[in-house]
Protein backbone atom coordinates (compact mmCIF):
# COMPACT_ATOMS: atom_id res chain seq x y z
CA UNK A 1 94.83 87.75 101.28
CA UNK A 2 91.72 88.37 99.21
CA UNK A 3 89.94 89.13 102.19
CA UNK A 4 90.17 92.79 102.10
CA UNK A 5 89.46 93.10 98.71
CA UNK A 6 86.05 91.59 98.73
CA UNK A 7 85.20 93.39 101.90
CA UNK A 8 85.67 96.04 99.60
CA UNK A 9 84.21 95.37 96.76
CA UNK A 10 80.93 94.48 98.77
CA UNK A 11 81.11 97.96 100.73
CA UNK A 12 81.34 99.59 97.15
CA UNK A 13 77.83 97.99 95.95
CA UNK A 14 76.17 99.47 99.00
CA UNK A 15 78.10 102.61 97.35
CA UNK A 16 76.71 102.26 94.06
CA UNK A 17 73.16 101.12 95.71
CA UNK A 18 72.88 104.17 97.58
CA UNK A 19 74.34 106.90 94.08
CA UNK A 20 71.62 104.87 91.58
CA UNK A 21 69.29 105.77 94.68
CA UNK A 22 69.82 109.16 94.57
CA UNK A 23 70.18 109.19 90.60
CA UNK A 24 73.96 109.24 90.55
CA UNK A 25 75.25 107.32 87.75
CA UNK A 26 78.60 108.37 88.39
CA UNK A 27 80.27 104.40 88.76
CA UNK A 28 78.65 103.57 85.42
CA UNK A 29 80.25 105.13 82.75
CA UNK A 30 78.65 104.06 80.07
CA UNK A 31 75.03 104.83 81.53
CA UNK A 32 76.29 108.03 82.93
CA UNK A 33 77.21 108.91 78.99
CA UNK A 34 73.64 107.88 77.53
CA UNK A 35 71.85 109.75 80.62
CA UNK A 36 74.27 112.84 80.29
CA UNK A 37 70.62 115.10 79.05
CA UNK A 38 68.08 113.27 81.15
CA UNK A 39 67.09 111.87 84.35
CA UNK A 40 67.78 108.28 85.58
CA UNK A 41 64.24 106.29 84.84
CA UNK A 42 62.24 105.01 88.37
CA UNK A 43 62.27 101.39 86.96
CA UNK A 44 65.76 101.54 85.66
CA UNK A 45 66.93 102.58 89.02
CA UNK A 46 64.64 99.74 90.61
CA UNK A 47 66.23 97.28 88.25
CA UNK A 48 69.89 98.32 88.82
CA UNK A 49 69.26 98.61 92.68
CA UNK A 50 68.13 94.62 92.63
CA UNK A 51 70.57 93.33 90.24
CA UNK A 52 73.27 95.52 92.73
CA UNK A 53 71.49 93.85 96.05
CA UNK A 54 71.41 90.06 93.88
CA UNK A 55 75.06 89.87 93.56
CA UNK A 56 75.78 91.39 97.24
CA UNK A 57 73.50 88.61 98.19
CA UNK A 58 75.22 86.06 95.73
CA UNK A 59 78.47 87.49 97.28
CA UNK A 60 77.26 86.74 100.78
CA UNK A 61 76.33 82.90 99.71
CA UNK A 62 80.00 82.52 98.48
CA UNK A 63 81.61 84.14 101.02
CA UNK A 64 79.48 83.36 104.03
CA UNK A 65 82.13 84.32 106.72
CA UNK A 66 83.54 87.32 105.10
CA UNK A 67 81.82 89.64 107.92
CA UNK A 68 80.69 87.93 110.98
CA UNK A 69 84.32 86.21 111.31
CA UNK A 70 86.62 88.76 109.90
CA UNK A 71 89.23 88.40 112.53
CA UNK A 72 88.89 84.87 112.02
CA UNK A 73 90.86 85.11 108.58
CA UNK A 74 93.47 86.97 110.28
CA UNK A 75 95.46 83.68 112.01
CA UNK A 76 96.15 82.78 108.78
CA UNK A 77 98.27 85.33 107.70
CA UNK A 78 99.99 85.52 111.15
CA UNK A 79 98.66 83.62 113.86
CA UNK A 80 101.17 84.93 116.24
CA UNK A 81 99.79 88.53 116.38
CA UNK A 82 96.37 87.32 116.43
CA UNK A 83 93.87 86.87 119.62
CA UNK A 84 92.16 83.87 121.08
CA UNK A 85 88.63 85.62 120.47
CA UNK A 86 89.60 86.05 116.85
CA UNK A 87 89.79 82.37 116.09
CA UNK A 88 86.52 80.04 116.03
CA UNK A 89 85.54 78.55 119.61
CA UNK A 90 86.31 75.02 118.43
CA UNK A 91 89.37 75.45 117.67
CA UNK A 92 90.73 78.20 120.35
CA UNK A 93 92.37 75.24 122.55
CA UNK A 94 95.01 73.97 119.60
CA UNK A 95 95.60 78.31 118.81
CA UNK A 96 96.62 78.61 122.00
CA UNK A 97 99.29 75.62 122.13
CA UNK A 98 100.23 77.35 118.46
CA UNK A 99 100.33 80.88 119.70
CA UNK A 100 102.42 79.94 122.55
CA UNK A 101 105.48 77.50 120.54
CA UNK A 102 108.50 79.45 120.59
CA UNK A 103 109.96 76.91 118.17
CA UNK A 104 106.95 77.56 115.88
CA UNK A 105 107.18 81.31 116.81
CA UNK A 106 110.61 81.41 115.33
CA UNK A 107 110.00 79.15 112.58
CA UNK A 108 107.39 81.67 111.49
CA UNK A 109 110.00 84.16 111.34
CA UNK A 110 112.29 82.36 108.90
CA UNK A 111 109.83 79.98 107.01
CA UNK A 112 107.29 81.02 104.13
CA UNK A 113 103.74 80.85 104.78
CA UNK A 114 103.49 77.68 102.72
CA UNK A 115 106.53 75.70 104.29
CA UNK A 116 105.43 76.68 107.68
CA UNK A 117 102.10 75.61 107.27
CA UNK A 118 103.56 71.67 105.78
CA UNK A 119 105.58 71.46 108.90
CA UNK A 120 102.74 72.41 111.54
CA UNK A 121 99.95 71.68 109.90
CA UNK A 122 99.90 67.77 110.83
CA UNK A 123 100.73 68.90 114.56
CA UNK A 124 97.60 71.33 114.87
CA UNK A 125 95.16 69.83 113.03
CA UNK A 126 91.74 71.99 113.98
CA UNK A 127 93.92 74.95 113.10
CA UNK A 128 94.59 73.40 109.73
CA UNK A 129 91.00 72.31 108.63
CA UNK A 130 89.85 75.67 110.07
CA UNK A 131 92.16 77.57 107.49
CA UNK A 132 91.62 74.94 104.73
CA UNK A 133 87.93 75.76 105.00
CA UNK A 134 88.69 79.45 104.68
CA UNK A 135 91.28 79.31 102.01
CA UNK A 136 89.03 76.98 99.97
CA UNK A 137 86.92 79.78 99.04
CA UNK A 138 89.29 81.36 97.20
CA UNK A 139 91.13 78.36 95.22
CA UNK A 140 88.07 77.79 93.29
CA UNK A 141 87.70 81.93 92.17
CA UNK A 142 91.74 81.83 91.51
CA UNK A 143 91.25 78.84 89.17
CA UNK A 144 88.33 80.77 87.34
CA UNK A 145 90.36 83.31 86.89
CA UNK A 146 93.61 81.54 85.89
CA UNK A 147 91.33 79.56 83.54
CA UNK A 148 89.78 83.15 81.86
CA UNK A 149 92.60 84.82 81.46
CA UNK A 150 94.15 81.91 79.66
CA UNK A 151 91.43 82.12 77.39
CA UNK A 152 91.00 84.98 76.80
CA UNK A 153 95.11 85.39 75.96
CA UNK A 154 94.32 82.39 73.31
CA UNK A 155 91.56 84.18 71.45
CA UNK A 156 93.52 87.60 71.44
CA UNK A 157 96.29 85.79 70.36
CA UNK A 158 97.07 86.02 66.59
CA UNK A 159 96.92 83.42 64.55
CA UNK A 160 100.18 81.87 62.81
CA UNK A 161 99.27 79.44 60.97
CA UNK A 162 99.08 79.72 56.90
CA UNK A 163 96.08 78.55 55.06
C-alpha cells in the first residue's frame, strides 16, 4: 500500500525543513548548484521552510489518518495478523467475527486481495466502509497520476502525421 510511502515522504520534509534550517541545500540540486560560492539567504530559507511546512500541512488535509491511525491501514492488507486495538472502535465488533472465520482465514490464503474482499465484503459491512474510506484516498491520486502520465506520453510522443 501507499501508506508507507507517504509516511515517508512526509518524514523527509521535516528532513529537508530541518537541512534549509541549518543552510544545507543538499536535497535541492539545483539550488545547491547556484549557492555552491555563497551562503543560503535568511528570507530564502524562511520562504523554502513555509512552502516545505504548506505542503506537509496540505499533506496532512489529504491524508488526515496517515499518523494517528497507522495500524488502522494495516487490516487491509491482512486483517488476520492484525489486532483488535489496531482497527477503529466502531468497527472492532464485525473484526473480531472476521479475524476469527476459519473459512475466511483460509480463503485469505488462496484468494487475491480483490476477490476476497467481493466475497466478504457484503458479510462485514463496517469492515468494508471502514477500508473503502481509507482506500478512497488513494483512487483519486492514482487517477491523477494515470491521467499525467498519459499526457505527458502524448506530448512526448512524435508526431506522424504529414502536412
Amino acid at each position: 500500500m501507499h501508506h508507507e510511502t507517504i509516511r515517508a515522504f512526509m518524514a523527509k520534509l521535516d528532513l529537508w525543513k530541518c537541512r534549509i534550517q541549518q543552510g544545507n541545500t543538499v536535497n535541492f540540486r539545483n539550488l545547491d548548484f547556484v549557492l555552491a560560492h555563497s551562503n543560503l539567504d535568511s528570507e530564502l530559507k524562511k520562504q523554502i521552510i513555509t512552502h516545505l511546512s504548506d505542503l506537509k500541512a496540505e499533506f496532512i488535509r489529504y491524508f488526515p489518518d496517515i499518523d494517528d491511525k497507522r495500524e488502522a491501514w494495516k487490516f487491509i492488507r491482512n486483517p488476520f495478523h492484525c489486532e483488535v486495538a489496531d482497527v477503529a472502535d466502531e468497527v472492532q465488533e464485525e473484526f473480531l467475527e472476521l479475524k476469527f472465520n476459519s473459512t475466511a482465514k483460509e480463503d485469505f490464503q488462496y484468494l487475491d486481495l480483490e476477490m476476497f474482499g467481493v466475497k466478504y465484503f457484503p458479510v462485514y459491512l463496517l469492515l468494508s466502509h471502514q477500508a473503502i474510506r481509507i482506500l478512497t484516498m488513494f483512487g483519486s491520486t492514482y487517477l491523477l497520476y494515470v491521467k499525467l502520465h498519459f499526457l505527458r506520453s502524448l506530448l512526448s510522443r512524435p508526431s506522424t502525421e504529414t502536412v
